[in-house]
Protein backbone atom coordinates (compact mmCIF):
# COMPACT_ATOMS: atom_id res chain seq x y z
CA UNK A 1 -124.33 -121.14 64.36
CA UNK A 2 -125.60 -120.96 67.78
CA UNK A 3 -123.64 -124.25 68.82
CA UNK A 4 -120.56 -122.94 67.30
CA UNK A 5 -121.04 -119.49 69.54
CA UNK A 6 -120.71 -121.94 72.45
CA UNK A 7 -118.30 -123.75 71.76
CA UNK A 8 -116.06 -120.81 70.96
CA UNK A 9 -117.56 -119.47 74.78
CA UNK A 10 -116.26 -122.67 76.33
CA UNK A 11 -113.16 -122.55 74.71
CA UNK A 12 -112.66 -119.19 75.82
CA UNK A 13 -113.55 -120.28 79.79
CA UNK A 14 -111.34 -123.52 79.65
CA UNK A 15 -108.36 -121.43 77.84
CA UNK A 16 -108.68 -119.05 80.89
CA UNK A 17 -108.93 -121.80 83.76
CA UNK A 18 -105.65 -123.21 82.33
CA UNK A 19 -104.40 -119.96 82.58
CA UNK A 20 -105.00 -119.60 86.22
CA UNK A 21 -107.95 -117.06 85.37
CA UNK A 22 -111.39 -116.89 87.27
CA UNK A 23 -112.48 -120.51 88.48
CA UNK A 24 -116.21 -120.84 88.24
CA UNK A 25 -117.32 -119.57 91.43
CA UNK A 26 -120.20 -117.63 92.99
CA UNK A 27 -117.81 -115.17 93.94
CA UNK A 28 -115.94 -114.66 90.51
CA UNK A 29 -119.12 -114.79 88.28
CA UNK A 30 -119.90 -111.71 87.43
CA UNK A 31 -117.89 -111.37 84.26
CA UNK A 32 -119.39 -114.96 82.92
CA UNK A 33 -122.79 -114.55 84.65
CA UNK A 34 -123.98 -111.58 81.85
CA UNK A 35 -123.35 -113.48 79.00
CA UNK A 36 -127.07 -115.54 79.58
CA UNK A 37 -127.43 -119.30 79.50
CA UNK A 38 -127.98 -120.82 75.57
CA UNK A 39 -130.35 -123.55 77.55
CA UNK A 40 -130.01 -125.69 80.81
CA UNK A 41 -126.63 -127.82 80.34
CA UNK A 42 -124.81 -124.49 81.09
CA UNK A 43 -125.86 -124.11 85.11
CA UNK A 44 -122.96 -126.69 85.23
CA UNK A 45 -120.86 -123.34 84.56
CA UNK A 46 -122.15 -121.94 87.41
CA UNK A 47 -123.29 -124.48 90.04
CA UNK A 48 -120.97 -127.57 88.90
CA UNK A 49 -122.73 -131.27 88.86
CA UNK A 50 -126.37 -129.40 88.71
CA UNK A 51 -127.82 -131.06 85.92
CA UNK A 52 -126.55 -134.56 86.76
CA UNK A 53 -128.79 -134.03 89.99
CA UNK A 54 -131.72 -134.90 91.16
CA UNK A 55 -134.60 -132.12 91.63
CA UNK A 56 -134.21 -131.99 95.45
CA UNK A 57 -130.11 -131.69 95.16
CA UNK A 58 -130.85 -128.98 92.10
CA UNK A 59 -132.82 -127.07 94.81
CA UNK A 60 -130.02 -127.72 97.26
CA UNK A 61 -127.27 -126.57 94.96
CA UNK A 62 -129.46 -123.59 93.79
CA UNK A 63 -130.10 -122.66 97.91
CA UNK A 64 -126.62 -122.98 98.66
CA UNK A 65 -125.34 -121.10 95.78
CA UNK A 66 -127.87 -117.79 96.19
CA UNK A 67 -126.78 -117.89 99.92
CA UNK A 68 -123.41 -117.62 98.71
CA UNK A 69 -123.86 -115.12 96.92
CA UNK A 70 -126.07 -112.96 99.34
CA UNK A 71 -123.35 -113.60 102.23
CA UNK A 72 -120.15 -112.06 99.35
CA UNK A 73 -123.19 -109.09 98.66
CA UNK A 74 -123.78 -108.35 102.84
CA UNK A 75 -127.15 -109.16 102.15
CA UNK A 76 -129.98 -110.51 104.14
CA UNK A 77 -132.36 -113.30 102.10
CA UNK A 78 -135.33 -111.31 104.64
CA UNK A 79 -134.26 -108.13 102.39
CA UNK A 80 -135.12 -109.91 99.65
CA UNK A 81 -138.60 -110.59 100.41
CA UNK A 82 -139.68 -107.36 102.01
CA UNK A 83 -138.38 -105.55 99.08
CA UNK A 84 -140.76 -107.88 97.14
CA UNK A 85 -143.51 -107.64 99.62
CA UNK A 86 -144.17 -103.54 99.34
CA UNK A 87 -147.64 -104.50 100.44
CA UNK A 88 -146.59 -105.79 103.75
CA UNK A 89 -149.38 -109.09 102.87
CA UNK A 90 -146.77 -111.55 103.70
CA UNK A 91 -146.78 -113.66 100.45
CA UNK A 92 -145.39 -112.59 97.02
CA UNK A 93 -145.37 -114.16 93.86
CA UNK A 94 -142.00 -116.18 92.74
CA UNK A 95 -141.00 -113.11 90.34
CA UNK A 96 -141.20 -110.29 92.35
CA UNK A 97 -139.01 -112.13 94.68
CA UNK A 98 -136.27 -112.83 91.74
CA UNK A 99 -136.79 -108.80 90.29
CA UNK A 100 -135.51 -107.94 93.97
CA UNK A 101 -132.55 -110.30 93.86
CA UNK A 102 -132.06 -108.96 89.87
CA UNK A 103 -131.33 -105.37 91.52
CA UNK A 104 -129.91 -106.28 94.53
CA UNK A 105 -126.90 -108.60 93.48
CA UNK A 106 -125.20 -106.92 90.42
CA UNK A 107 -124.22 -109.51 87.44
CA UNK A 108 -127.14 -111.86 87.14
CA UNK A 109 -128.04 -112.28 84.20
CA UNK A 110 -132.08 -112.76 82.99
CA UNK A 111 -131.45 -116.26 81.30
CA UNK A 112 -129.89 -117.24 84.93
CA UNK A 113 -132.60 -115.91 87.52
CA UNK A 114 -135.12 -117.58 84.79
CA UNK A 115 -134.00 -120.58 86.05
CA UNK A 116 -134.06 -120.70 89.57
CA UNK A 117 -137.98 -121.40 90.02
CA UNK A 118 -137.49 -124.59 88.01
CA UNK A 119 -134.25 -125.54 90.42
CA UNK A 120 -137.15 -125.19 92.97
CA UNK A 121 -139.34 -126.95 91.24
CA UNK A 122 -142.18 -124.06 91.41
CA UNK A 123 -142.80 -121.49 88.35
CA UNK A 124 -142.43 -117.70 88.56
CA UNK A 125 -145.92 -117.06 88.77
CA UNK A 126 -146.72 -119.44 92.22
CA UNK A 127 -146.74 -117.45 95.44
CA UNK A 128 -144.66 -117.41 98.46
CA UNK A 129 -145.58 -117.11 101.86
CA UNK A 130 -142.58 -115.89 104.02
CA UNK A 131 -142.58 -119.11 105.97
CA UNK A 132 -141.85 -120.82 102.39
CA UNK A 133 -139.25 -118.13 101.63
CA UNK A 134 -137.22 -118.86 104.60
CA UNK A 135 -137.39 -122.58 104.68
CA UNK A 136 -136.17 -122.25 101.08
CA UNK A 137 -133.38 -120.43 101.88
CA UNK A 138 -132.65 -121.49 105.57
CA UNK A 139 -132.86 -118.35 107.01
CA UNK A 140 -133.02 -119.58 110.52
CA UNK A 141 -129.73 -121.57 110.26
């Protein structure tokens, strides 16, 4: 049953493309991005040629996409991390870091943000100093 549910979804998306609807974009994801991912293969919706890469391109693609995303949203990846660092100790586990993102950038969906530590290679519970956080997300450049 669950197979059949996504088929019908992908149906729907490709019947849209060929329309001229939304491509698959950072920008244009917010109608797509709350339906929630039925397991990995689908982050080729979002970020295409992710699963055919290797971990360090997955954490590229991943980078590159939430950057996108913060630049459409006007928002700074340092807001990110000092709304997740209320203590001011300057590290913060993985998943207060993604709950900040969650209300910050309207559309994500649970399934999605649950897969951005793995993209990384880390889990939600490891901590992040905010050395880490900005060499992740190359806040200097």
């Amino acid at each position: 049953m669950q197979q059949f549910q996504k088929a019908e979804r992908l149906y729907a998306a490709h019947k849209e493309r060929l329309a001229g609807g939304r491509p698959t974009t950072a920008g244009t994801m917010r109608g797509s991005m709350t339906m929630g991912l039925n397991d990995r293969d689908e982050m080729n919706q979002y970020i295409p040629g992710f699963n055919e890469s290797s971990p360090r391109t997955q954490s590229e693609k991943m980078s590159d996409y939430l950057m996108q995303l913060f630049r459409e949203k006007s928002i700074m990846p340092a807001r990110i991390f000092a709304m997740a660092d209320s203590h001011r100790s300057n590290s913060v586990k993985f998943s207060l870091i993604l709950e900040a993102m969650i209300k910050t950038i309207s559309g994500l969906s649970r399934d999605f943000v649950d897969q951005i530590p793995a993209a990384f290679g880390m889990s939600s519970s490891d901590v992040l100093t905010r050395q880490d956080f900005d060499l992740m997300f190359d806040v200097k450049a």
